[in-house]
PDB file of N, CA and C in Angstrom:
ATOM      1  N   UNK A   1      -2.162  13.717  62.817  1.00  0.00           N
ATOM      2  CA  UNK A   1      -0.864  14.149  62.379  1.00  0.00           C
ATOM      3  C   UNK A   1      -0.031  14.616  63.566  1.00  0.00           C
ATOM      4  N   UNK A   2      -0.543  15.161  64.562  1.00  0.00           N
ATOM      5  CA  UNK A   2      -0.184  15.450  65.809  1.00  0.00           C
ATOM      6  C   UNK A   2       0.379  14.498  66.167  1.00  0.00           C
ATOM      7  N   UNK A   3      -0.073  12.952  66.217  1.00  0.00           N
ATOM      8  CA  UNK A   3       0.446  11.947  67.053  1.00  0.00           C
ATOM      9  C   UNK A   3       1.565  11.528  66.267  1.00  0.00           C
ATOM     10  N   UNK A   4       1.751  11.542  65.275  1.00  0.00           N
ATOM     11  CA  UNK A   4       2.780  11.139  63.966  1.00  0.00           C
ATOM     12  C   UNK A   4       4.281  12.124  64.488  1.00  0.00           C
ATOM     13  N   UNK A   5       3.304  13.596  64.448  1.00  0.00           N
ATOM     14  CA  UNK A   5       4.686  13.902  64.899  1.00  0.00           C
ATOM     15  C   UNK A   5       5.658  14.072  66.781  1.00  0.00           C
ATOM     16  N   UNK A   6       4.969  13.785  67.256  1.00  0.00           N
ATOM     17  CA  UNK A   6       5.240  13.726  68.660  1.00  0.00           C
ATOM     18  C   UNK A   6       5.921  12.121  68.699  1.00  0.00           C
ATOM     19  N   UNK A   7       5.904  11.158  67.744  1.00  0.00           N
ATOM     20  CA  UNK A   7       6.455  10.086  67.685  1.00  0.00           C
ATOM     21  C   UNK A   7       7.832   9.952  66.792  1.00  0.00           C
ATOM     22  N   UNK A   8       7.673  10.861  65.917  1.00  0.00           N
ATOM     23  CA  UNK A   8       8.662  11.380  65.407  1.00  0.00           C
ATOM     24  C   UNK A   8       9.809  12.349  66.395  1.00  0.00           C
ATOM     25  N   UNK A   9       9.177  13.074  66.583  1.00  0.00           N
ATOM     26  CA  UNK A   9      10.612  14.103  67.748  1.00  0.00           C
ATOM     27  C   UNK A   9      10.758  12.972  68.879  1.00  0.00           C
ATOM     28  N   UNK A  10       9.679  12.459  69.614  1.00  0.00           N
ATOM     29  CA  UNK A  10      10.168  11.502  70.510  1.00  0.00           C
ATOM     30  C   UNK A  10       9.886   9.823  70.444  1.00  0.00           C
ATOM     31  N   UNK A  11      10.442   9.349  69.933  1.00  0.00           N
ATOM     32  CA  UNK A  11       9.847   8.002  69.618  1.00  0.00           C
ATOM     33  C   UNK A  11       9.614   7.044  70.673  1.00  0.00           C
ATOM     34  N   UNK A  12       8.497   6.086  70.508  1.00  0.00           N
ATOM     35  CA  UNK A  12       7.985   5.124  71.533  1.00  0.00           C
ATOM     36  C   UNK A  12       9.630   4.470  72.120  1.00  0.00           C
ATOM     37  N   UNK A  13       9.108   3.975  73.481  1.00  0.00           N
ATOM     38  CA  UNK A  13      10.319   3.656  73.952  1.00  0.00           C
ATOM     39  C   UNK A  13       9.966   1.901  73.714  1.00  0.00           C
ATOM     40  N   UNK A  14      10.396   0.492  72.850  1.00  0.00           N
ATOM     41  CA  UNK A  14      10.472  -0.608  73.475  1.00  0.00           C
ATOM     42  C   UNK A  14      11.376  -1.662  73.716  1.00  0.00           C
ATOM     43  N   UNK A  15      10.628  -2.360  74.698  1.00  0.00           N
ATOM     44  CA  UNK A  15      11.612  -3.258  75.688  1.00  0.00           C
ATOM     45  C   UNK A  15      11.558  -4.428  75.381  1.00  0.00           C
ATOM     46  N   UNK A  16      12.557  -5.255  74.369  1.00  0.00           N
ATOM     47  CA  UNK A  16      12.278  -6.690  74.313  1.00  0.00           C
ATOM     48  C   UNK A  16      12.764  -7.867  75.000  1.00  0.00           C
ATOM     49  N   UNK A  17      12.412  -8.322  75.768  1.00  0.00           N
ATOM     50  CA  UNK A  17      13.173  -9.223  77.038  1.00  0.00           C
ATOM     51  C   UNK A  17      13.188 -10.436  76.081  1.00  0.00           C
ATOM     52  N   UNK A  18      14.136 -11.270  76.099  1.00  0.00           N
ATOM     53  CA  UNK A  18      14.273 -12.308  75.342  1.00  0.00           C
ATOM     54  C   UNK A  18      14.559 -13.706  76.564  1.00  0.00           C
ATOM     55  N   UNK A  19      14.381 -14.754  76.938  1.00  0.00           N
ATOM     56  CA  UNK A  19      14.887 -15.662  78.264  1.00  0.00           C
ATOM     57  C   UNK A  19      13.663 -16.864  78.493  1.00  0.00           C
ATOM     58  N   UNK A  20      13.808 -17.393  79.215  1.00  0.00           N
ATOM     59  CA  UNK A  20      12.770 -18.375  79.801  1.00  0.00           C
ATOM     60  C   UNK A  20      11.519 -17.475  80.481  1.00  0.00           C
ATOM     61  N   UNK A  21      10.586 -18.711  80.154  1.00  0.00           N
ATOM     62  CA  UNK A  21       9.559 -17.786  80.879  1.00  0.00           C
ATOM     63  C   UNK A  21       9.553 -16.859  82.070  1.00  0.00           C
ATOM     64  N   UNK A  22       9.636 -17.707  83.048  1.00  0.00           N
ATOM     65  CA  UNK A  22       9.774 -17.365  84.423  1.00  0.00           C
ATOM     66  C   UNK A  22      10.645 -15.914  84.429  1.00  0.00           C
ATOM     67  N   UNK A  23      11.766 -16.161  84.071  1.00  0.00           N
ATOM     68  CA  UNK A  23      12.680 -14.869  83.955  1.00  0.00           C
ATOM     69  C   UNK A  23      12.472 -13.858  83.224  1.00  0.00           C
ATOM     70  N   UNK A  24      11.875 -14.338  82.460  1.00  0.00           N
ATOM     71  CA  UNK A  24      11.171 -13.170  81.304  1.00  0.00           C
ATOM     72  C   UNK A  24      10.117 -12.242  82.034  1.00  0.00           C
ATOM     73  N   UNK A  25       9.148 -13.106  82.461  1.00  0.00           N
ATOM     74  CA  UNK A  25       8.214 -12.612  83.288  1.00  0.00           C
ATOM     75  C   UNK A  25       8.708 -11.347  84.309  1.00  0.00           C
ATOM     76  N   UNK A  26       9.468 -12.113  85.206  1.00  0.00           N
ATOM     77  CA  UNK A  26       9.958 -11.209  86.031  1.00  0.00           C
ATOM     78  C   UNK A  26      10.505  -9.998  86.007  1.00  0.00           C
ATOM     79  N   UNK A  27      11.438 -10.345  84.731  1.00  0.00           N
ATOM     80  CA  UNK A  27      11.898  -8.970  84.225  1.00  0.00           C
ATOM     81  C   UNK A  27      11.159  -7.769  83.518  1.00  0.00           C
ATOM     82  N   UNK A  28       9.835  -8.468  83.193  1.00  0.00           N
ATOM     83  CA  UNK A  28       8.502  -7.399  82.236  1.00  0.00           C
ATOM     84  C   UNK A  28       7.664  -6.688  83.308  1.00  0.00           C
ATOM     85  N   UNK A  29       7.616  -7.551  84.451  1.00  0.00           N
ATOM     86  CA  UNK A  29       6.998  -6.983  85.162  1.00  0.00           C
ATOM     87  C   UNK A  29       8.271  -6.068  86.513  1.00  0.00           C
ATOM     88  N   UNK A  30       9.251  -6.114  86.831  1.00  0.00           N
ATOM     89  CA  UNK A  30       9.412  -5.145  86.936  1.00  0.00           C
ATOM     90  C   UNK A  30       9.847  -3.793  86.583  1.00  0.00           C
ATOM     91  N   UNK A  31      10.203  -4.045  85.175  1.00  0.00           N
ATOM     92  CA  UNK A  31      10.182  -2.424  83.940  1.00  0.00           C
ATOM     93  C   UNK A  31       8.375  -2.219  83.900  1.00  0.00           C
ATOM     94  N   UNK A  32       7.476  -2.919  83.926  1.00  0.00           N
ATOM     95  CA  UNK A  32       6.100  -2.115  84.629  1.00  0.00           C
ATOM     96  C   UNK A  32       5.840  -1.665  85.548  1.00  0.00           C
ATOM     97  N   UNK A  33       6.775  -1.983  86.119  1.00  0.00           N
ATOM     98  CA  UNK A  33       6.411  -0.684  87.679  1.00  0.00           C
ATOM     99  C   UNK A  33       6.762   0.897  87.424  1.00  0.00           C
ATOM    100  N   UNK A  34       7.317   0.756  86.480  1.00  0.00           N
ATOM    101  CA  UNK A  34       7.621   2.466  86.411  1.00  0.00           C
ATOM    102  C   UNK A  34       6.529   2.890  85.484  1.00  0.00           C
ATOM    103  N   UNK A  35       6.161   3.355  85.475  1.00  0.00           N
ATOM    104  CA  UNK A  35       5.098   4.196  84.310  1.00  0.00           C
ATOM    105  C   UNK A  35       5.448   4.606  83.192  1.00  0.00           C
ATOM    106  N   UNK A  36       5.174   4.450  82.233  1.00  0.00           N
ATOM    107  CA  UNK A  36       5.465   4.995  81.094  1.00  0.00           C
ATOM    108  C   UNK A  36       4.445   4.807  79.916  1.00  0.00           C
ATOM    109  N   UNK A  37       3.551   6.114  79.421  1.00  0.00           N
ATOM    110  CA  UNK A  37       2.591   5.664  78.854  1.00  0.00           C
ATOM    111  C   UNK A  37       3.226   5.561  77.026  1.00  0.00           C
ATOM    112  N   UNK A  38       4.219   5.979  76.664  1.00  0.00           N
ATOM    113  CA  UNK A  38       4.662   5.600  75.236  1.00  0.00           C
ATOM    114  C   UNK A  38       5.651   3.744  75.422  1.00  0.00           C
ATOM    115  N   UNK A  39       5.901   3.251  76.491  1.00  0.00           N
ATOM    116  CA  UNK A  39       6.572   1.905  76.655  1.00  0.00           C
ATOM    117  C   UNK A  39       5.699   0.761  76.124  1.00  0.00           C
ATOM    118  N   UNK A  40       6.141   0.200  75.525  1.00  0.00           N
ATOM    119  CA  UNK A  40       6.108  -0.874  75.274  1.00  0.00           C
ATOM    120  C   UNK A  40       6.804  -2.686  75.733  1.00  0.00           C
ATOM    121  N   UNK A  41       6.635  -3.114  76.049  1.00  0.00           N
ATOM    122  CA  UNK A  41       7.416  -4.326  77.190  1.00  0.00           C
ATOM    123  C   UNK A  41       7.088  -5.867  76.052  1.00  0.00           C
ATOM    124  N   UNK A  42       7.752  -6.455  75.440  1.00  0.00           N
ATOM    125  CA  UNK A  42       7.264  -7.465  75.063  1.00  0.00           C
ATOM    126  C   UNK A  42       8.518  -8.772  76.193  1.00  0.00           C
ATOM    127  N   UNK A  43       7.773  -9.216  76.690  1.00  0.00           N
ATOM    128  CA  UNK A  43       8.677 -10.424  77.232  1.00  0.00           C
ATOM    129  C   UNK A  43       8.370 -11.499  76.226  1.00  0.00           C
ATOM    130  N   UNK A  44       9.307 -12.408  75.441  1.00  0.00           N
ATOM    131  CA  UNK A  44       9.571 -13.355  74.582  1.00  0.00           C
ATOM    132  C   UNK A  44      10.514 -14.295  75.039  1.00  0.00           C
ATOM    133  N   UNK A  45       9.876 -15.869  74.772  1.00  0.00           N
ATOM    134  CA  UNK A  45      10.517 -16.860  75.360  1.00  0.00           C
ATOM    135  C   UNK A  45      11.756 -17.332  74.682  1.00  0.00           C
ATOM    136  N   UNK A  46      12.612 -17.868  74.833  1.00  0.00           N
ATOM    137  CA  UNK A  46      13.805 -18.061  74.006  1.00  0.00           C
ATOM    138  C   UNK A  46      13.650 -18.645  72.792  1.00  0.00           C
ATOM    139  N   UNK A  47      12.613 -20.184  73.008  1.00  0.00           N
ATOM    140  CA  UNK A  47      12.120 -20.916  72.062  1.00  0.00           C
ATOM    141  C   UNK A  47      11.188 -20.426  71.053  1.00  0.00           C
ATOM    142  N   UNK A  48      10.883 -18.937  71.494  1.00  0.00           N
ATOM    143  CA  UNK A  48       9.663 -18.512  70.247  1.00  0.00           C
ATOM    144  C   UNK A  48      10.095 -19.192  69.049  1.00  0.00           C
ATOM    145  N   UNK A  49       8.696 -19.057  68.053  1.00  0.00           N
ATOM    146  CA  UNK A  49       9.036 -19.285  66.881  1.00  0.00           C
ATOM    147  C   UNK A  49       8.269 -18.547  65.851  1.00  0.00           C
ATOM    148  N   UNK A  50       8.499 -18.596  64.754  1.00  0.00           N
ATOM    149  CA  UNK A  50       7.664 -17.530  63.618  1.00  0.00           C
ATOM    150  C   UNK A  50       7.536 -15.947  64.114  1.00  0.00           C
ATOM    151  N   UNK A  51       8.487 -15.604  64.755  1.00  0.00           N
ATOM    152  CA  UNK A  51       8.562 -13.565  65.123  1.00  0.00           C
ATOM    153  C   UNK A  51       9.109 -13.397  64.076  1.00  0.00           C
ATOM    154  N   UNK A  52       8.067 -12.047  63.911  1.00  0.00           N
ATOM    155  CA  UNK A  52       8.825 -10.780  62.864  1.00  0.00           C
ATOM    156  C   UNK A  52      10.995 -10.592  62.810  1.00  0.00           C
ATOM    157  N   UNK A  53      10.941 -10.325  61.829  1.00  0.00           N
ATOM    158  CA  UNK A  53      12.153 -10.389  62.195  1.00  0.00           C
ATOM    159  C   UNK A  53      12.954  -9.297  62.683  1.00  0.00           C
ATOM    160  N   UNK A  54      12.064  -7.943  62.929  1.00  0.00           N
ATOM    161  CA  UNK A  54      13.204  -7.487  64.073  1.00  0.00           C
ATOM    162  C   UNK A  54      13.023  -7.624  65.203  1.00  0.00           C
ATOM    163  N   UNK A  55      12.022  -8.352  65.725  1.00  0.00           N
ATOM    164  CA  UNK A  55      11.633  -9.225  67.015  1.00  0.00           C
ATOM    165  C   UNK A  55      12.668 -10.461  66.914  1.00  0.00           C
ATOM    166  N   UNK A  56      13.131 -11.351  65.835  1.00  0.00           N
ATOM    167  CA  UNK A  56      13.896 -12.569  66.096  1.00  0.00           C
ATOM    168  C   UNK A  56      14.772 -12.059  66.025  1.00  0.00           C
ATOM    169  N   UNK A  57      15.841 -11.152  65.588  1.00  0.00           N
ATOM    170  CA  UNK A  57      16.927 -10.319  65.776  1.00  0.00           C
ATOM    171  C   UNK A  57      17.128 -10.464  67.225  1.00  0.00           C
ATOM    172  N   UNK A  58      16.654 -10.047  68.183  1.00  0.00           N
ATOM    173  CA  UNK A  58      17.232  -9.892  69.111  1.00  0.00           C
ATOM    174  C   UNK A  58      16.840 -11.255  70.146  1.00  0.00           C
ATOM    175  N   UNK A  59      17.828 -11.901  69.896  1.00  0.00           N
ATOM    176  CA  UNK A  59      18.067 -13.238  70.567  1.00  0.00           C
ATOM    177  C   UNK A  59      18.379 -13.110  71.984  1.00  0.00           C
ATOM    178  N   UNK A  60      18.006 -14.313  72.707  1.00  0.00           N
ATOM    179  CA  UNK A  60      18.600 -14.383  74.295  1.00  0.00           C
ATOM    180  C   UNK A  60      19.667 -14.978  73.986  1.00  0.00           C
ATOM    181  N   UNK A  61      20.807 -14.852  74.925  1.00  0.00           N
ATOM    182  CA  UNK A  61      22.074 -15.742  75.036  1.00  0.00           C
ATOM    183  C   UNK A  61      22.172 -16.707  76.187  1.00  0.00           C
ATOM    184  N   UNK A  62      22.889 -16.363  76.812  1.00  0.00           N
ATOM    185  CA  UNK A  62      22.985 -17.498  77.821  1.00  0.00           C
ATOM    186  C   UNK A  62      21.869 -17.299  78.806  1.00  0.00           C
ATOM    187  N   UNK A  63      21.683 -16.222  78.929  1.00  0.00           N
ATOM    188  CA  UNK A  63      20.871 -16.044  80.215  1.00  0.00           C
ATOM    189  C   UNK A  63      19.633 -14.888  79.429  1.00  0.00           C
ATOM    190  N   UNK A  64      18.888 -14.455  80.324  1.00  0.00           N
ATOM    191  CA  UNK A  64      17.489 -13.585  79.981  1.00  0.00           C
ATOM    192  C   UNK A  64      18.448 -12.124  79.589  1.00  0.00           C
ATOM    193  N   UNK A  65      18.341 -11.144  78.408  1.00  0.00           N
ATOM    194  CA  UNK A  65      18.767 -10.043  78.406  1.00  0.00           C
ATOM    195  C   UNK A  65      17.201  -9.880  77.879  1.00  0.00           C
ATOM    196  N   UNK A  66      17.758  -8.072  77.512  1.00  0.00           N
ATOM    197  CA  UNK A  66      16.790  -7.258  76.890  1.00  0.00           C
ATOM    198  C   UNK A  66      17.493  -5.959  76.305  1.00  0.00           C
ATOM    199  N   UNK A  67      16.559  -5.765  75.121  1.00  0.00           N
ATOM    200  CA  UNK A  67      17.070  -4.465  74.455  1.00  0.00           C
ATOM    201  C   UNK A  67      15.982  -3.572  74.136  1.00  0.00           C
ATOM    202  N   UNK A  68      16.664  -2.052  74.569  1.00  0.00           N
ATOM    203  CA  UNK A  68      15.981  -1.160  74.272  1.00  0.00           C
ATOM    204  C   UNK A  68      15.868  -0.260  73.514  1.00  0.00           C
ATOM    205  N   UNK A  69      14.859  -0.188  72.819  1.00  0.00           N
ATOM    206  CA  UNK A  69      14.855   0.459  71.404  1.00  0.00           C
ATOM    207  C   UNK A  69      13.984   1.608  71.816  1.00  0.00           C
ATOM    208  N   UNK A  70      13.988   2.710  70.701  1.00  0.00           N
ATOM    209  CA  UNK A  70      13.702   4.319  70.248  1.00  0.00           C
ATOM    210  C   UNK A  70      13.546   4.173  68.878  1.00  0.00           C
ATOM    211  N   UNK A  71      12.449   4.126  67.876  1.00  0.00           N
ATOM    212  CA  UNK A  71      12.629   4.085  67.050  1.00  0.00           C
ATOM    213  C   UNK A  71      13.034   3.110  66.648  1.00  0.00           C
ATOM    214  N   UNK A  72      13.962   3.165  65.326  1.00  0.00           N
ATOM    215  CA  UNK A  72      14.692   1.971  64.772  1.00  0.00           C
ATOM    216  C   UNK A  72      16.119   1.777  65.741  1.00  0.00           C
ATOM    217  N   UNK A  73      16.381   2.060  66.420  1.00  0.00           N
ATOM    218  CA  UNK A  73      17.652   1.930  67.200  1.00  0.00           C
ATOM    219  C   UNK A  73      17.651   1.052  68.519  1.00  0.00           C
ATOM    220  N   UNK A  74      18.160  -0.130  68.051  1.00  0.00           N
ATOM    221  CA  UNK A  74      18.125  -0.316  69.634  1.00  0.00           C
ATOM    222  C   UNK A  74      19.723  -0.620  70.297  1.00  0.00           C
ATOM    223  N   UNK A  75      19.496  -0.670  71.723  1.00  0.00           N
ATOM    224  CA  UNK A  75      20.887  -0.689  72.638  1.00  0.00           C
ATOM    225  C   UNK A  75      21.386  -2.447  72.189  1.00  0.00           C
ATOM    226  N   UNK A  76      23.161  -2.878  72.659  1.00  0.00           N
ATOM    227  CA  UNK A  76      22.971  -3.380  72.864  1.00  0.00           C
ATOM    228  C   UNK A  76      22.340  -4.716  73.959  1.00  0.00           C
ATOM    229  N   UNK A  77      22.107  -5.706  74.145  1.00  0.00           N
ATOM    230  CA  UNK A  77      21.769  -6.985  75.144  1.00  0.00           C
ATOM    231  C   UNK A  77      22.184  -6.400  76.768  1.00  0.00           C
ATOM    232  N   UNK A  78      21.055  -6.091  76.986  1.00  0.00           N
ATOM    233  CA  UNK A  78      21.466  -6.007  78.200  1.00  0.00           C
ATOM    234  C   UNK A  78      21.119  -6.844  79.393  1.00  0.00           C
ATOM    235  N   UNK A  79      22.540  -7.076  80.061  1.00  0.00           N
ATOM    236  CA  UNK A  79      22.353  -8.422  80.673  1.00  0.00           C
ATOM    237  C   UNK A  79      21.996  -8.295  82.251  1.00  0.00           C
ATOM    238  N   UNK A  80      21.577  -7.804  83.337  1.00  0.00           N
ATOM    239  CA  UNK A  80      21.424  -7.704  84.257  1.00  0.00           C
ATOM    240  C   UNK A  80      19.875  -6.659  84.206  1.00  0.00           C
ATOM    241  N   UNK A  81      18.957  -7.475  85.319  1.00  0.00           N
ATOM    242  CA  UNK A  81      17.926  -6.456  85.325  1.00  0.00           C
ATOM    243  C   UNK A  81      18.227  -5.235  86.454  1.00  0.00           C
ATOM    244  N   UNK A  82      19.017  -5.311  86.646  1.00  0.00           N
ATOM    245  CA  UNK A  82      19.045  -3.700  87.540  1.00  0.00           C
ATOM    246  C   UNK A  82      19.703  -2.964  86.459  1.00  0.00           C
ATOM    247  N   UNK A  83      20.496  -3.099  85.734  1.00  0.00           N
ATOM    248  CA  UNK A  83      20.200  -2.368  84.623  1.00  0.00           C
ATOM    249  C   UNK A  83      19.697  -1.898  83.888  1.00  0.00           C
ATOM    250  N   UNK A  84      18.505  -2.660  83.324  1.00  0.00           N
ATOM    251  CA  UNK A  84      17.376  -2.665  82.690  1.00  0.00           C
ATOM    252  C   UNK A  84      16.853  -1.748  83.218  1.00  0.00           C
ATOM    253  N   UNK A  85      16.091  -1.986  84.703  1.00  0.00           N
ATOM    254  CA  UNK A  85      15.552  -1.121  85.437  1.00  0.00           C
ATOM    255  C   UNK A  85      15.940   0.514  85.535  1.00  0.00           C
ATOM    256  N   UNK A  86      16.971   0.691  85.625  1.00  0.00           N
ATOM    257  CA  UNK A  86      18.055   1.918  85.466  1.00  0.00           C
ATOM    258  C   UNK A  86      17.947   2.797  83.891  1.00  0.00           C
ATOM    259  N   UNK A  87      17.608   1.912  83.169  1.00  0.00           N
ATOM    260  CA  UNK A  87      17.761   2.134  81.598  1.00  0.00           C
ATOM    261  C   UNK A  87      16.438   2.716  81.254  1.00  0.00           C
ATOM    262  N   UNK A  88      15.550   1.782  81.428  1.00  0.00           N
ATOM    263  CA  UNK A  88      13.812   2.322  81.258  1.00  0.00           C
ATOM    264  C   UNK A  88      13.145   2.760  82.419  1.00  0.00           C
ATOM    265  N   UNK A  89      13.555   3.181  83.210  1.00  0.00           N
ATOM    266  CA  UNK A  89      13.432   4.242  84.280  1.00  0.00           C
ATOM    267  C   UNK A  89      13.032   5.366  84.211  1.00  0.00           C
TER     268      UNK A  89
END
């Protein structure tokens, strides 16, 4: 119940990178360089198919973004990874 509520006052932080592999990659692994033991990082290829749907919700556009969620909330698409980086920092 402890862990229930410490997820509650602070909720897991995750990161869904949406893009081509390669770019995807890149971008998962450098939001793993920072530490964070409540993060979560899913890098997802553009073409996935059959995701949950608040995993297919958040679509790539032209290029690799990612959004970061707290809970049920997430930011919107964010398009540059030094941002990213800046964001889940």
């Amino acid at each position: 119940m402890l862990v229930a509520l410490s997820e509650h006052l602070d909720p897991p932080e995750q990161v869904i990178i949406r893009g081509q592999r390669d770019a995807a990659g890149q971008w998962r692994d450098s939001v793993a360089q920072k530490y964070s033991p409540t993060r979560q990082v899913f890098a997802i290829e553009t073409d996935a198919m059959g995701l949950p749907a608040a995993l297919a919700d958040k679509r790539s556009l032209e290029s690799t973004v990612a959004y970061v969620c707290r809970g049920t909330k997430c930011s919107e698409p964010v398009r540059a990874l030094a941002a990213l980086v800046a964001i889940a920092g």
